[in-house]
PDB file of N, CA and C in Angstrom:
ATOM      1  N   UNK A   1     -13.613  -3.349  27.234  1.00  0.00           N
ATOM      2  CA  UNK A   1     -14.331  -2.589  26.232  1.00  0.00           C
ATOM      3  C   UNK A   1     -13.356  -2.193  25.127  1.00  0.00           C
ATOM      4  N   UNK A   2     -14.061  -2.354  23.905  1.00  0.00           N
ATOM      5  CA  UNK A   2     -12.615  -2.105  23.148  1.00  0.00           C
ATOM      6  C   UNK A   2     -12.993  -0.957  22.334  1.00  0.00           C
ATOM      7  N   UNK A   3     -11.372  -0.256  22.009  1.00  0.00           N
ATOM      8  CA  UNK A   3     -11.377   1.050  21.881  1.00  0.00           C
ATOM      9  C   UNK A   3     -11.626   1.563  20.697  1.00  0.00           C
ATOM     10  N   UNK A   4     -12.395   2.805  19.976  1.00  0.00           N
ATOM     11  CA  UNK A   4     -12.520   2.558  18.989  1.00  0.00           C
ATOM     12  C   UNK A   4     -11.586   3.344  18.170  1.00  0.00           C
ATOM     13  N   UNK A   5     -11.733   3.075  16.398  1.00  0.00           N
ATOM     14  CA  UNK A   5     -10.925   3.448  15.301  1.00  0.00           C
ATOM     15  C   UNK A   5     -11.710   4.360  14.559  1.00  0.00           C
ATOM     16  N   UNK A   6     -11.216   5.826  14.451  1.00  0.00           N
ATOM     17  CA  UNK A   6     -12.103   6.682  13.990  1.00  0.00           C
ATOM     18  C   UNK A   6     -11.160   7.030  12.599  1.00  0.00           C
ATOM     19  N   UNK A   7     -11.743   7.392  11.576  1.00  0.00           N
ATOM     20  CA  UNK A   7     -10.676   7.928   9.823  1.00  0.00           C
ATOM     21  C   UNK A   7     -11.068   9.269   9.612  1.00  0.00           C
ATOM     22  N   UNK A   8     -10.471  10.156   9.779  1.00  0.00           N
ATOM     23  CA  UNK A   8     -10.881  11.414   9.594  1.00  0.00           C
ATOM     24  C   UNK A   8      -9.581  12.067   8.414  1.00  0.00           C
ATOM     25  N   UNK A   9     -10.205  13.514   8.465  1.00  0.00           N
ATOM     26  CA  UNK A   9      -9.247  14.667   7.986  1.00  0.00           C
ATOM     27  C   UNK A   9      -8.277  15.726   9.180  1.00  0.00           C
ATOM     28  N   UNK A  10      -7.133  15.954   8.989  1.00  0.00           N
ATOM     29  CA  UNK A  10      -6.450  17.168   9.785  1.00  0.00           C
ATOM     30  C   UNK A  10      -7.393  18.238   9.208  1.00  0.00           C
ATOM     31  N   UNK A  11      -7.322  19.285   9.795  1.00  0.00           N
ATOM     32  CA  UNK A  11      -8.057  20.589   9.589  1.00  0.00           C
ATOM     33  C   UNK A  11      -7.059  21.404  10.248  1.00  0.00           C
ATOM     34  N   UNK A  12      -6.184  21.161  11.373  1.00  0.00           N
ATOM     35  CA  UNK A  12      -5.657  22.120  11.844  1.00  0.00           C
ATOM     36  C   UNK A  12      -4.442  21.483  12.718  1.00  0.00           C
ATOM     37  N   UNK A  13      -3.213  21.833  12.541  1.00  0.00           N
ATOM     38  CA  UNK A  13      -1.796  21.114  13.489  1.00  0.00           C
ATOM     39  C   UNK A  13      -1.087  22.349  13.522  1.00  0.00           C
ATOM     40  N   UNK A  14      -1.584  23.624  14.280  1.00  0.00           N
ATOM     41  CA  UNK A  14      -0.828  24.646  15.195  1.00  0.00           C
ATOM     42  C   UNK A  14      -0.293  24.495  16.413  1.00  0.00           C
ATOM     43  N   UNK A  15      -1.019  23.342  17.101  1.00  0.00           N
ATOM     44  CA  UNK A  15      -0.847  22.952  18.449  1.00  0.00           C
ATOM     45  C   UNK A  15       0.212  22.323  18.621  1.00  0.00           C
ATOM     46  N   UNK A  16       1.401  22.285  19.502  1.00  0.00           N
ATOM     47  CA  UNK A  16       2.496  21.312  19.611  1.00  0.00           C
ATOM     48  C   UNK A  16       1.968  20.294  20.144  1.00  0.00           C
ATOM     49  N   UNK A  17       2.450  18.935  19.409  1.00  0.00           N
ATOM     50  CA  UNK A  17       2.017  17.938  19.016  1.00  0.00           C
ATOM     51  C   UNK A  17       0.685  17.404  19.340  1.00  0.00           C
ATOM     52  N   UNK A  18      -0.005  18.275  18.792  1.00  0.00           N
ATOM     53  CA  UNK A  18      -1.883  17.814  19.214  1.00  0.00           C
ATOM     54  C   UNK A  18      -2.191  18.591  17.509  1.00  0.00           C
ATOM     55  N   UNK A  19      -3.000  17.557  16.958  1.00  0.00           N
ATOM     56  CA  UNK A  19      -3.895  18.369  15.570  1.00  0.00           C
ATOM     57  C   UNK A  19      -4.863  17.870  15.779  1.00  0.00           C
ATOM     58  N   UNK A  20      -6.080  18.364  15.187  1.00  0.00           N
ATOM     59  CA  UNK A  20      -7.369  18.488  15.258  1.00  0.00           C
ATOM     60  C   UNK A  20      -7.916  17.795  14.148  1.00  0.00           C
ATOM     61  N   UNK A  21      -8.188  16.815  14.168  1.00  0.00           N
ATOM     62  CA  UNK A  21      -8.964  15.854  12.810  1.00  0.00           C
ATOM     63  C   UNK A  21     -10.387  16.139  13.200  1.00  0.00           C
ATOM     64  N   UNK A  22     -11.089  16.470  11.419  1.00  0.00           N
ATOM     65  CA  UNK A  22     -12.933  16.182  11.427  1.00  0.00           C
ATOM     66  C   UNK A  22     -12.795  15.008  10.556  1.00  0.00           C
ATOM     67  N   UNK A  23     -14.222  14.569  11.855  1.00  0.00           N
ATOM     68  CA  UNK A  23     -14.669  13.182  11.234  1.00  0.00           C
ATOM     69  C   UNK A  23     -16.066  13.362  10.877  1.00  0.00           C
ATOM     70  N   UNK A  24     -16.096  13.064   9.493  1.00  0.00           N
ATOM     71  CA  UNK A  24     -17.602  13.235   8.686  1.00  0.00           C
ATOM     72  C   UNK A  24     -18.269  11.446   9.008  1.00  0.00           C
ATOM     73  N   UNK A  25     -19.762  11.275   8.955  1.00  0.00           N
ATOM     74  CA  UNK A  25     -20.629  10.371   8.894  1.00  0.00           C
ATOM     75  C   UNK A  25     -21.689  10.487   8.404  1.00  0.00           C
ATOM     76  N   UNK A  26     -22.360   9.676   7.930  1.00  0.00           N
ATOM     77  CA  UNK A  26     -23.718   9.945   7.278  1.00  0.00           C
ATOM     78  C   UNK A  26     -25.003   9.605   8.403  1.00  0.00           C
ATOM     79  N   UNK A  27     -25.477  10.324   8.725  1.00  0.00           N
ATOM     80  CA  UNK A  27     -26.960   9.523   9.469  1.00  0.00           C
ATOM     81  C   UNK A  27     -28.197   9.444   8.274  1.00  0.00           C
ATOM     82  N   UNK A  28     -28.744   9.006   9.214  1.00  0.00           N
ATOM     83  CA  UNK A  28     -30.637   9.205   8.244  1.00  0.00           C
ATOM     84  C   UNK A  28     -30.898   9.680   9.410  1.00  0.00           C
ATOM     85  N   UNK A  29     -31.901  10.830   8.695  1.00  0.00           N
ATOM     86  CA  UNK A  29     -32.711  11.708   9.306  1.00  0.00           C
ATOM     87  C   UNK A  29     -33.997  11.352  10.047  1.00  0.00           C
ATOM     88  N   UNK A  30     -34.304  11.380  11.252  1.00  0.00           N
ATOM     89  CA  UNK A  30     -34.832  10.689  12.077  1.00  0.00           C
ATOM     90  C   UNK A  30     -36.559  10.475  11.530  1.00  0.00           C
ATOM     91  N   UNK A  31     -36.944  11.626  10.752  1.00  0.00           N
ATOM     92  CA  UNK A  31     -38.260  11.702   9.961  1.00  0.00           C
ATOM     93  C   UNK A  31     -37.993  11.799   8.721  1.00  0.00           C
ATOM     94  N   UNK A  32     -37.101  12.246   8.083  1.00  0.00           N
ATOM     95  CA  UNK A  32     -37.864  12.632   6.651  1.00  0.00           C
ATOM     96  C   UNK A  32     -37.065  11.696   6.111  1.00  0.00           C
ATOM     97  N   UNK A  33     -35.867  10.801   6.493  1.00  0.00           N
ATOM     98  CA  UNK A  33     -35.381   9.676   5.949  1.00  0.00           C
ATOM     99  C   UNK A  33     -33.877  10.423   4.802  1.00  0.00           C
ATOM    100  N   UNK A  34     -33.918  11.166   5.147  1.00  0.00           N
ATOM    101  CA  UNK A  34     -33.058  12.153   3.919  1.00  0.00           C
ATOM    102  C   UNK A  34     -31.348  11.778   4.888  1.00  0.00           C
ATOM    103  N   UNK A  35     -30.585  11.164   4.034  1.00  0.00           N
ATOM    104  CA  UNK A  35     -29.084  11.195   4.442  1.00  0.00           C
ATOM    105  C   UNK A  35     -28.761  12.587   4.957  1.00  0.00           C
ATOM    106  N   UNK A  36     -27.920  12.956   6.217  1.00  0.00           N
ATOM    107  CA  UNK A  36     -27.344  14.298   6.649  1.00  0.00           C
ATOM    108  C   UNK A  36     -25.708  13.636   7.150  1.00  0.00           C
ATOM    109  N   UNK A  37     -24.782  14.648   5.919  1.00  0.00           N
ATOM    110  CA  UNK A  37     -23.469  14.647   6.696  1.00  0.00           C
ATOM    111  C   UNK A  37     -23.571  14.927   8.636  1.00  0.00           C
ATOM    112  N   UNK A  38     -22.742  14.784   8.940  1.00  0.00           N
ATOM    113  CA  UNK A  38     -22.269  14.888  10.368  1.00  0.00           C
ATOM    114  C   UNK A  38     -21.086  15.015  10.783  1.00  0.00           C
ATOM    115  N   UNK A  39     -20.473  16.285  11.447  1.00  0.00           N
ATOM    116  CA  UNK A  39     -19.063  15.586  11.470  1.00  0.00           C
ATOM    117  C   UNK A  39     -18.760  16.308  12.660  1.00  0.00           C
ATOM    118  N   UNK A  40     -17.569  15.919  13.371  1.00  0.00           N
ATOM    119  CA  UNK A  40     -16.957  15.743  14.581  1.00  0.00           C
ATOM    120  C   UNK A  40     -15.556  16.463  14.652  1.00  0.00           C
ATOM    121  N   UNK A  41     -14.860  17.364  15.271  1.00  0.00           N
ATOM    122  CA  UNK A  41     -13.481  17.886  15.537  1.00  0.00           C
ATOM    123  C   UNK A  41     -13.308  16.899  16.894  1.00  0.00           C
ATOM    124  N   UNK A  42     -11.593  16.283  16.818  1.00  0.00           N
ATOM    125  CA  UNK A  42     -11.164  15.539  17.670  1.00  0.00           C
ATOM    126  C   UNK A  42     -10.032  16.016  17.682  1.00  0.00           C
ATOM    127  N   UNK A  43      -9.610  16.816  19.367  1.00  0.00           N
ATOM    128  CA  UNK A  43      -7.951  16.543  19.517  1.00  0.00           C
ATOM    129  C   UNK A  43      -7.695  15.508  19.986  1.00  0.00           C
ATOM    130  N   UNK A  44      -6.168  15.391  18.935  1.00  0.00           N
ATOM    131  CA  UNK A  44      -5.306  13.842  18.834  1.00  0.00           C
ATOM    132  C   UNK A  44      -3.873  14.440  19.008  1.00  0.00           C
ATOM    133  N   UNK A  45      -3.427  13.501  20.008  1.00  0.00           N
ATOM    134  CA  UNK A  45      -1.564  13.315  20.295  1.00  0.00           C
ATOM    135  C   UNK A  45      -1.143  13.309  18.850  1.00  0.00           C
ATOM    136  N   UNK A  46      -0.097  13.808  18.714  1.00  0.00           N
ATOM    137  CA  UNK A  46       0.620  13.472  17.565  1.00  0.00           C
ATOM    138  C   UNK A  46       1.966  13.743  18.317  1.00  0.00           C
ATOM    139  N   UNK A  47       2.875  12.785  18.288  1.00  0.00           N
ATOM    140  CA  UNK A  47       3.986  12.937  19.269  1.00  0.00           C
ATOM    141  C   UNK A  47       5.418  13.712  18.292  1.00  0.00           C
ATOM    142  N   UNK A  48       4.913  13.362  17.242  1.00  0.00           N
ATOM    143  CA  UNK A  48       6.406  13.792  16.665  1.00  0.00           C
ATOM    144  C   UNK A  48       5.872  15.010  15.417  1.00  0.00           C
ATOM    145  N   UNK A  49       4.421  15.448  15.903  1.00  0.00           N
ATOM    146  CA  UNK A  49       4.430  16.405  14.661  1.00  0.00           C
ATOM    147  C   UNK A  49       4.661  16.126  13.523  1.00  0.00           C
ATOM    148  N   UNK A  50       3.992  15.016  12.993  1.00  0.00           N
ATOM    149  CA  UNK A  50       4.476  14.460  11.354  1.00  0.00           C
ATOM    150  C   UNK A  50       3.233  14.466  10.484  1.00  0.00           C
ATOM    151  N   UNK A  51       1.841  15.406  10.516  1.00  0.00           N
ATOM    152  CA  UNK A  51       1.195  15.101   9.748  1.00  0.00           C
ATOM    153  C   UNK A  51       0.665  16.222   9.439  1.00  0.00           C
ATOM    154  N   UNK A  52       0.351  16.840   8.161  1.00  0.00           N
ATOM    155  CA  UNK A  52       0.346  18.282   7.962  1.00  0.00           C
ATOM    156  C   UNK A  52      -1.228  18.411   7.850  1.00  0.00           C
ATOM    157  N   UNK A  53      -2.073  19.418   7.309  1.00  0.00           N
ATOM    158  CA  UNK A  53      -3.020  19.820   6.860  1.00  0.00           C
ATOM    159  C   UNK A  53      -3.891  19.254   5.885  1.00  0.00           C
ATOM    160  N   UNK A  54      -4.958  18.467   6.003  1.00  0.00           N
ATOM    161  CA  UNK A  54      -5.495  17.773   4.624  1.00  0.00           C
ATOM    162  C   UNK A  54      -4.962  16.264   4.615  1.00  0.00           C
ATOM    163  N   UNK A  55      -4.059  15.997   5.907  1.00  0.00           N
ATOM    164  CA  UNK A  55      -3.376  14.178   5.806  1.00  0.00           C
ATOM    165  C   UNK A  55      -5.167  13.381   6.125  1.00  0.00           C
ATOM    166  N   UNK A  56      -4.990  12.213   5.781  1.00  0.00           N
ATOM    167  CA  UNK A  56      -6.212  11.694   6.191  1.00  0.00           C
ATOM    168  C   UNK A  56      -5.487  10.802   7.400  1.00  0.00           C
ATOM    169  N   UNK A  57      -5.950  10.775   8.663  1.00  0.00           N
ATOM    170  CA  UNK A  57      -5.559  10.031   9.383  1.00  0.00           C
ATOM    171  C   UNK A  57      -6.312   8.792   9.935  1.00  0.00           C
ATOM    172  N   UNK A  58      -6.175   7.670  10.521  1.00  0.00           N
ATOM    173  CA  UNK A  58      -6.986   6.981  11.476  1.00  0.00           C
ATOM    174  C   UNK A  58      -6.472   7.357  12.952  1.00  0.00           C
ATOM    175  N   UNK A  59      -7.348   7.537  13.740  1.00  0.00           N
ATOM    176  CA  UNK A  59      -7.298   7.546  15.064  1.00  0.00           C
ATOM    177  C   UNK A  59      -7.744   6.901  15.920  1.00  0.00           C
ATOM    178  N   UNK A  60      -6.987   6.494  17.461  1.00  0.00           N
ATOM    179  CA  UNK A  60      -7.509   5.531  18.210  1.00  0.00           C
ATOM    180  C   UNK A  60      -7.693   6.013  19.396  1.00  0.00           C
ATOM    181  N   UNK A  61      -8.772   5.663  20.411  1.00  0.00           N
ATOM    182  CA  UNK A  61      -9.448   6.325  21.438  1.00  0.00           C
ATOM    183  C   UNK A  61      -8.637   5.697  22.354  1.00  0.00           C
ATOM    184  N   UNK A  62      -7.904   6.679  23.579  1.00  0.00           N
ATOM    185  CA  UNK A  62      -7.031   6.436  24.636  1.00  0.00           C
ATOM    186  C   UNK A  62      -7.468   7.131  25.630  1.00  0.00           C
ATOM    187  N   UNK A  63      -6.119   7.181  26.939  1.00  0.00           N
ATOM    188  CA  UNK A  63      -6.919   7.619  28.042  1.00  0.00           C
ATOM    189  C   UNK A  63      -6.448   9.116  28.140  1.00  0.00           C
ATOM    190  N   UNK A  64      -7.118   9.515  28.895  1.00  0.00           N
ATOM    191  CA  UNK A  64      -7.059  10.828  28.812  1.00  0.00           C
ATOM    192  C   UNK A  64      -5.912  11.959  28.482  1.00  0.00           C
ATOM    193  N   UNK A  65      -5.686  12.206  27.439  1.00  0.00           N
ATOM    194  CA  UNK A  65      -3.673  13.075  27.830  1.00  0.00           C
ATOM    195  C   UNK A  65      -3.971  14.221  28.638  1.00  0.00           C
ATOM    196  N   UNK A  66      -4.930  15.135  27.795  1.00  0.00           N
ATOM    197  CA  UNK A  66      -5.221  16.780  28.544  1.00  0.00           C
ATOM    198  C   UNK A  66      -6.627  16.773  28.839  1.00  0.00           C
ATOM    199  N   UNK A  67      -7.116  17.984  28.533  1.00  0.00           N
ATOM    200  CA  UNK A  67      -8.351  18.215  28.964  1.00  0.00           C
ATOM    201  C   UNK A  67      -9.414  18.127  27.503  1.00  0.00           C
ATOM    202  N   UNK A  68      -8.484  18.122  26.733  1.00  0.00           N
ATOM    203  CA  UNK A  68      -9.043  17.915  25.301  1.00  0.00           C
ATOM    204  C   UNK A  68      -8.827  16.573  24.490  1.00  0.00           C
ATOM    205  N   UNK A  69      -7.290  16.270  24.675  1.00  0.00           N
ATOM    206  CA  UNK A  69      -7.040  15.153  24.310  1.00  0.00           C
ATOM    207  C   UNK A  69      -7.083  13.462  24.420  1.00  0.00           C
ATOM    208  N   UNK A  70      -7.966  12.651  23.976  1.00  0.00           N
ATOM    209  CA  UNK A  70      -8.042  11.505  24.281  1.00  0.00           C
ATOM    210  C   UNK A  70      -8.681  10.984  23.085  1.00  0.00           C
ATOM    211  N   UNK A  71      -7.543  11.275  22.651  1.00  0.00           N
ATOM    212  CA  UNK A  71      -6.995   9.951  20.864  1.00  0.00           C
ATOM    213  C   UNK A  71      -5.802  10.334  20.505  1.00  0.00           C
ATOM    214  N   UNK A  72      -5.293   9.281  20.048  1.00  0.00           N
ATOM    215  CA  UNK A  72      -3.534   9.625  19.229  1.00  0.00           C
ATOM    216  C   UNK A  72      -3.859   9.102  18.133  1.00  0.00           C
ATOM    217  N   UNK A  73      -3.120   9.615  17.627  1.00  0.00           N
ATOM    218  CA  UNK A  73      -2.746   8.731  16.114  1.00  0.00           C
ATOM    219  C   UNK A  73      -2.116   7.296  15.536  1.00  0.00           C
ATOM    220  N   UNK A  74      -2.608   6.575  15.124  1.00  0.00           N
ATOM    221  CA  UNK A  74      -2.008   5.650  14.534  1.00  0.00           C
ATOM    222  C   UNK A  74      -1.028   5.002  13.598  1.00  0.00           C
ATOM    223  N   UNK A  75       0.399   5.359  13.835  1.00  0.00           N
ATOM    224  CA  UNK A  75       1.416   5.695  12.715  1.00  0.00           C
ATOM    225  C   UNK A  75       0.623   4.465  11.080  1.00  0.00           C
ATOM    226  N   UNK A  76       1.661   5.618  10.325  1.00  0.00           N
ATOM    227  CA  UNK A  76       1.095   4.601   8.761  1.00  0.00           C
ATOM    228  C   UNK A  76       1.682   3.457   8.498  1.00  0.00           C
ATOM    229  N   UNK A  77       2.676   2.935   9.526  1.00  0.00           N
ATOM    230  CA  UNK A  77       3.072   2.099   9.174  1.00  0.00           C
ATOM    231  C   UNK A  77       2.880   0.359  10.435  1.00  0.00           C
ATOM    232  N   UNK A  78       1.497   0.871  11.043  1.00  0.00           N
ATOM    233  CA  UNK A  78       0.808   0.217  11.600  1.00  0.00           C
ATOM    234  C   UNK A  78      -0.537  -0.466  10.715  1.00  0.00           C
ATOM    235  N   UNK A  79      -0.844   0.898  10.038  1.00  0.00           N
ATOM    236  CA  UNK A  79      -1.959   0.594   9.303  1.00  0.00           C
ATOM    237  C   UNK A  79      -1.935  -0.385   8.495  1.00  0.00           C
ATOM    238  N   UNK A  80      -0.699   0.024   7.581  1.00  0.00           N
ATOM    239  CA  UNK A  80      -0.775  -1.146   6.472  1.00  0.00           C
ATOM    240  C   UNK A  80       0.255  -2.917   6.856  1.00  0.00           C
ATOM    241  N   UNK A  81       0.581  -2.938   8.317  1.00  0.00           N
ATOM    242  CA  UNK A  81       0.423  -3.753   8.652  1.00  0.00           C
ATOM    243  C   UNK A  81      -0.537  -4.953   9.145  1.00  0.00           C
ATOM    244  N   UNK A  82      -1.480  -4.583   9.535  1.00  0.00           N
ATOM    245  CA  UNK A  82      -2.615  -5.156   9.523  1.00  0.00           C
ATOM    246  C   UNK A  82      -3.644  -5.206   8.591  1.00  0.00           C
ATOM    247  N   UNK A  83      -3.219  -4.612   7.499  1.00  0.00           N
ATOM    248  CA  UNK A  83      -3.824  -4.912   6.263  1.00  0.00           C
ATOM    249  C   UNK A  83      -3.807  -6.160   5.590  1.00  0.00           C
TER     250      UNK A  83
END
């Protein structure tokens, strides 16, 4: 099963090495057809504490670290390798 790639915002990196990215989406509204934001808080590993407040990150779904955590981050210099 393959794992997925989520792009969010930091909102919060108080935690040693865990920050909290929201991930916004658009649905349609199941009746009235009207677009509704949606969005999601995810704790993510961050091993070396390198991404501040407002970074946009991608994240990838792993196995479990804590009781909260299961996604890390994807360094930036992965990203634009596979670009």
């Amino acid at each position: 099963m393959p794992r997925r790639i989520l792009s969010g915002t930091v909102v919060s990196n108080k935690c040693d090495k865990t920050i909290v990215v929201r991930v916004e989406r658009n649905v349609l509204h199941p009746l009235y057809g009207k677009r509704i934001r949606h969005h999601e808080r995810y704790h993510v590993h961050d091993e070396d504490n390198a991404y501040q407040v407002g970074d946009v990150v991608r994240i990838l779904e792993s196995r479990p670290i804590s009781k909260l955590k299961k996604w890390v981050v994807i360094p930036k210099e992965d990203i634009m390798e596979s670009v």
